[in-house]
N, C-alpha and C. Protein backbone atom coordinates (compact mmCIF):
# COMPACT_ATOMS: atom_id res chain seq x y z
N UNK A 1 94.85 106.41 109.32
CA UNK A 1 95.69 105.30 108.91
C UNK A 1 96.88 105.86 108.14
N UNK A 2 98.14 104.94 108.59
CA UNK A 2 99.02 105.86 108.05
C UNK A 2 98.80 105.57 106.30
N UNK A 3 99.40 106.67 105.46
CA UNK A 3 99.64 106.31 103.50
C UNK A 3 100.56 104.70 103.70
N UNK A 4 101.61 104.72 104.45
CA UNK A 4 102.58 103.24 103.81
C UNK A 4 101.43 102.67 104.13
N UNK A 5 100.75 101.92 104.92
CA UNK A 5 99.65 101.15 105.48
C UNK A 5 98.99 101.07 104.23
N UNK A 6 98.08 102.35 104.57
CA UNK A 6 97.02 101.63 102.96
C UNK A 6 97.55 101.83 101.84
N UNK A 7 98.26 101.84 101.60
CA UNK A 7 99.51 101.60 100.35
C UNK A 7 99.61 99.53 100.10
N UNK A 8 99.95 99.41 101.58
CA UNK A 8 101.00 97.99 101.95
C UNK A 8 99.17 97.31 101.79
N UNK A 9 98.21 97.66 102.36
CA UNK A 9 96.89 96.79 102.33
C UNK A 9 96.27 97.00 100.88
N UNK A 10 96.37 98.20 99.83
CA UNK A 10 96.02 98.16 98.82
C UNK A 10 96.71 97.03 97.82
N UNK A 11 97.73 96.86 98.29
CA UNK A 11 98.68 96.07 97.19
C UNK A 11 98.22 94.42 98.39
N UNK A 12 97.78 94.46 98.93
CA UNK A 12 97.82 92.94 99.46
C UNK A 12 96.12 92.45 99.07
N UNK A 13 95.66 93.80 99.33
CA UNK A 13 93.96 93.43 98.32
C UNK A 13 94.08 92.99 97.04
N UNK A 14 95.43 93.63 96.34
CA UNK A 14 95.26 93.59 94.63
C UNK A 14 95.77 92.18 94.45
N UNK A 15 97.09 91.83 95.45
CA UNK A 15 97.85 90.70 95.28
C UNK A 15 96.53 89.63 95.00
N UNK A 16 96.14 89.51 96.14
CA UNK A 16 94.82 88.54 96.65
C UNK A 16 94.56 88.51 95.06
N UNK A 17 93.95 89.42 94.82
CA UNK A 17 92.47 89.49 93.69
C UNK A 17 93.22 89.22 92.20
N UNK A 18 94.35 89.33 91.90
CA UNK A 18 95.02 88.97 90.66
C UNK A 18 95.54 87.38 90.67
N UNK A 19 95.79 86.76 92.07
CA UNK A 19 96.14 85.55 92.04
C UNK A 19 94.76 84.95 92.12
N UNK A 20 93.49 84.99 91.88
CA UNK A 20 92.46 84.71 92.13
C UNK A 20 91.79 85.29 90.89
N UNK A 21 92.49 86.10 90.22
CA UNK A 21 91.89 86.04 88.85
C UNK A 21 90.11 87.02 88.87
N UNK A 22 90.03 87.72 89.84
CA UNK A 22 88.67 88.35 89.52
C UNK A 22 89.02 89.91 89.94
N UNK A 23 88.34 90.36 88.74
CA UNK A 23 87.79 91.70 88.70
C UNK A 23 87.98 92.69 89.67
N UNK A 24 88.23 93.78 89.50
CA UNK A 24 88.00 94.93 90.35
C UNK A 24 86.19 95.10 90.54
N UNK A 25 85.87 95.32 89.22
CA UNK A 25 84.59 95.58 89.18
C UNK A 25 83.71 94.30 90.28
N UNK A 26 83.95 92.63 90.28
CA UNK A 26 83.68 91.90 90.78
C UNK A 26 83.57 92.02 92.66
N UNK A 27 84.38 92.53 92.92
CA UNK A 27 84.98 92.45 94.19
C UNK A 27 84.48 94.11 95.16
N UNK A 28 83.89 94.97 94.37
CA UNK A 28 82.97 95.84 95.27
C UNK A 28 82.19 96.55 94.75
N UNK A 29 81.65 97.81 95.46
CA UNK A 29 80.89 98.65 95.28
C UNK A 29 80.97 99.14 93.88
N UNK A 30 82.25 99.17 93.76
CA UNK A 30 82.30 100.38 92.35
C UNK A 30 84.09 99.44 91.63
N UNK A 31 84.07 99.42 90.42
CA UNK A 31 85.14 100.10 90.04
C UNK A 31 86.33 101.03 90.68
N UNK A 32 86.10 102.09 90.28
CA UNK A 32 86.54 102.93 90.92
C UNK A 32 86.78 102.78 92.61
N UNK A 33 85.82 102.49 93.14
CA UNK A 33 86.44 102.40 94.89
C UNK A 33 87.57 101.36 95.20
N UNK A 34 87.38 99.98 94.28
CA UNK A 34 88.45 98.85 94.27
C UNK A 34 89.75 99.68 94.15
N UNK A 35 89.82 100.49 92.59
CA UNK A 35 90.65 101.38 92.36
C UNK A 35 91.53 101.90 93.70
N UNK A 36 90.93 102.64 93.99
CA UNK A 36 91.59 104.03 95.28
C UNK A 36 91.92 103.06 96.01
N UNK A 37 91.32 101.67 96.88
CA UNK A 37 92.13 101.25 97.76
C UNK A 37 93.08 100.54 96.87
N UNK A 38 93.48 99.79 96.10
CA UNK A 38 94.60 99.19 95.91
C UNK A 38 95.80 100.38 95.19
N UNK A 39 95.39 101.26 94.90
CA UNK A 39 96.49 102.67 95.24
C UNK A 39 96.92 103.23 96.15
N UNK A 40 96.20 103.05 97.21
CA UNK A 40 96.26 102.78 99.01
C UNK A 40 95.70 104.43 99.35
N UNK A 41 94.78 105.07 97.72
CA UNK A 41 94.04 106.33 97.95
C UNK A 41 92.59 106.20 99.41
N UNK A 42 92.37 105.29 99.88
CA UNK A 42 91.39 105.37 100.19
C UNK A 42 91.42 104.16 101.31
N UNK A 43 90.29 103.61 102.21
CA UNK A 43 90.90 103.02 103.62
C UNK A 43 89.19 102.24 103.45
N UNK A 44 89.10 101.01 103.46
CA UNK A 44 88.09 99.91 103.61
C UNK A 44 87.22 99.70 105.35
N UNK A 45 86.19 99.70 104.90
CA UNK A 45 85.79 99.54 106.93
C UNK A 45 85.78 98.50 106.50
N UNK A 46 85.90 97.45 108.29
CA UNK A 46 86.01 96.11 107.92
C UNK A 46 84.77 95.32 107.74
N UNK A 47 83.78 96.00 107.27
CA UNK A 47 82.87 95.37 106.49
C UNK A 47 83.00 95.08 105.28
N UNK A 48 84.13 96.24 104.90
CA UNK A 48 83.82 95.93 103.35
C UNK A 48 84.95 94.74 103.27
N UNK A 49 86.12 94.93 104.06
CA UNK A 49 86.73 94.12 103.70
C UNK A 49 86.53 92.94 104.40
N UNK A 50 85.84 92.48 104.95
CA UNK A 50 85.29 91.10 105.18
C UNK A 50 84.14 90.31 103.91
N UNK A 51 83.50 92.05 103.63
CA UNK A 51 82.91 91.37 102.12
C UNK A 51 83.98 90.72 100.71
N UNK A 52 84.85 91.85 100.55
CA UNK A 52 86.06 91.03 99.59
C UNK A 52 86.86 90.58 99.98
N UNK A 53 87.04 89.66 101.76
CA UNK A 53 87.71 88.52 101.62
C UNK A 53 86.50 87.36 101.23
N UNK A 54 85.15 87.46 101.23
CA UNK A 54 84.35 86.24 101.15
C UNK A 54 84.77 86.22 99.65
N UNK A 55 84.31 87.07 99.04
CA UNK A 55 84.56 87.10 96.79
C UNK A 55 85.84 86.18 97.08
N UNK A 56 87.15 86.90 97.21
CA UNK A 56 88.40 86.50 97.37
C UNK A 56 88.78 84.68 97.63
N UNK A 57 87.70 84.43 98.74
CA UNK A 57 88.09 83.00 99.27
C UNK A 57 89.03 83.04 100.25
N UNK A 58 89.37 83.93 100.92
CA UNK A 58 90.33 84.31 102.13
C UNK A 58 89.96 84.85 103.46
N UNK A 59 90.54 84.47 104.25
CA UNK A 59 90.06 85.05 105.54
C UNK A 59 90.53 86.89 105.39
N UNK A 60 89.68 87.51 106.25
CA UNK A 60 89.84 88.77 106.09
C UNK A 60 90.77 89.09 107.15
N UNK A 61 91.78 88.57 107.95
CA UNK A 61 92.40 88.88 108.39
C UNK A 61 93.96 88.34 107.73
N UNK A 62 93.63 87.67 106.66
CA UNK A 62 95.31 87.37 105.99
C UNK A 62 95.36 88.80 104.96
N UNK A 63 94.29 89.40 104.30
CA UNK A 63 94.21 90.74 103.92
C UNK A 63 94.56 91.85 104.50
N UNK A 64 94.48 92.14 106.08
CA UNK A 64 95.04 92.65 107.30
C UNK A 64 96.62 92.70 107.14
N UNK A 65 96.83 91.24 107.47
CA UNK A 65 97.57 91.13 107.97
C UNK A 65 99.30 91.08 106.84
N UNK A 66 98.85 90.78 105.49
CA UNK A 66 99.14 91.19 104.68
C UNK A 66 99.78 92.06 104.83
N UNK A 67 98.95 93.08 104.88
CA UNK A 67 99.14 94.72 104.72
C UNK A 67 99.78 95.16 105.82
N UNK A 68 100.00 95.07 106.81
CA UNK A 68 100.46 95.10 108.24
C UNK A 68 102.03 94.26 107.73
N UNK A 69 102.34 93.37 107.11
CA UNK A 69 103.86 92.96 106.85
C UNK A 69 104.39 93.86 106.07
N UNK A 70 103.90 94.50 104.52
CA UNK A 70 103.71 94.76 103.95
C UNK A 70 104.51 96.39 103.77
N UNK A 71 103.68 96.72 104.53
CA UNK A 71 103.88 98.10 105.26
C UNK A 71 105.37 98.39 106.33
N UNK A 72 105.62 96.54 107.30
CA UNK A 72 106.68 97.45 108.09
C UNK A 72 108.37 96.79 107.13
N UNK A 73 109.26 96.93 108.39
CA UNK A 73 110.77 97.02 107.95
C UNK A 73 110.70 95.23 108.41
N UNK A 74 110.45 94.84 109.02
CA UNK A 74 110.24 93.47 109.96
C UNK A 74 109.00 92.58 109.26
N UNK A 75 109.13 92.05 108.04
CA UNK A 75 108.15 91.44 107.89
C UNK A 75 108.97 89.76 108.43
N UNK A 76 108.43 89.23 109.52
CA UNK A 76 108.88 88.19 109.85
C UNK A 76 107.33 87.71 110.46
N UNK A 77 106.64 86.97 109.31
CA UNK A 77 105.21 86.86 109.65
C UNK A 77 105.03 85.86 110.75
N UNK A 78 106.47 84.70 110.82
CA UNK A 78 106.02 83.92 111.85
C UNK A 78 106.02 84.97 113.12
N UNK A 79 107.45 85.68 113.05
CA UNK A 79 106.94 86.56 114.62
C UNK A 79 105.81 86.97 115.13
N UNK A 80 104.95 87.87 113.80
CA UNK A 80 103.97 88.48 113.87
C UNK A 80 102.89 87.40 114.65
N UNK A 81 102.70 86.07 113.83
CA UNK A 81 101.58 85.25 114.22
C UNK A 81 101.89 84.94 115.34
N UNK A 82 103.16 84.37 116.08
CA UNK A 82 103.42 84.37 117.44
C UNK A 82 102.99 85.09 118.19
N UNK A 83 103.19 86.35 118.07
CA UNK A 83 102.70 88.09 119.10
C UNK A 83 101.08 88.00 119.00
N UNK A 84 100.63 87.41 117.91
CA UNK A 84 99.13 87.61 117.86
C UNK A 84 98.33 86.63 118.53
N UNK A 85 99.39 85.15 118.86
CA UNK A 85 98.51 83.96 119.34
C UNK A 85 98.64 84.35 120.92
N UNK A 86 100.17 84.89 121.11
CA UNK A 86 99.96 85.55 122.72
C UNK A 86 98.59 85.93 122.78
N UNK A 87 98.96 87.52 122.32
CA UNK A 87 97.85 88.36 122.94
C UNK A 87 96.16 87.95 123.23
N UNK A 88 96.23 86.85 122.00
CA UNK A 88 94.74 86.27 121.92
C UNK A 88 94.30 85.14 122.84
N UNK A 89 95.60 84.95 123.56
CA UNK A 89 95.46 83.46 124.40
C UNK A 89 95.22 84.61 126.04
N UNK A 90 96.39 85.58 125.99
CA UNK A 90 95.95 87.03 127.03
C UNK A 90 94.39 87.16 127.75
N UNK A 91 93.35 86.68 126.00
CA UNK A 91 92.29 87.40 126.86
C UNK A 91 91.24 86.44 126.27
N UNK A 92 92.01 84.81 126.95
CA UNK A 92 91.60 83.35 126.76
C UNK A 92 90.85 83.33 125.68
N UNK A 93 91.31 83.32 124.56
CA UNK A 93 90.85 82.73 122.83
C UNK A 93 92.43 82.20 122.61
C-alpha cells in the first residue's frame, strides 16, 4: 500500500474517531496499533477495519473511501461514487 494512502486512511480513521469522540484505546487491539495506523505507520486488514467501523457507527467503506479521496489530487467524491455505482451495476449489484 502506497505511505500517501495509509497516511490519507490513517487520518480518515482518526477524523471518524475524534468526531465521534472515542478513544484510541476504545476502538482496537492496542493503543499503540490505533496509534501506527492513524500515522499511516501501519495498514488495517479489513477485518479490523470493519471492526472499527462497527465502534465508529460507520460503514467501513466511508473509512475506505475516505482515505482513497484523501490520498488523491481529484477528490471529487461525487465522481468517485459515480465510477463505483458503474462498476458495481457491471457485475449486476
Amino acid at each position: 500500500m502506497r505511505s500517501e494512502l495509509k497516511r490519507a486512511l490513517g487520518a480518515s480513521l482518526r477524523s471518524y474517531r475524534l468526531k465521534r469522540d472515542v478513544s484510541q484505546e476504545s476502538l482496537g487491539p492496542s493503543q499503540p496499533y490505533i496509534s501506527n495506523l492513524e500515522a499511516g505507520r501501519g495498514s488495517a486488514s479489513i477485518d479490523k477495519i470493519e471492526q472499527m467501523a462497527l465502534i465508529l457507527g460507520v460503514h467501513p467503506v466511508s473509512i475506505i473511501l475516505a482515505g482513497y479521496l484523501g490520498s488523491s489530487e481529484e477528490a471529487d467524491t461525487e465522481g468517485v461514487l459515480n465510477r463505483i455505482h458503474s462498476e458495481l451495476r457491471e457485475i449486476g449489484l
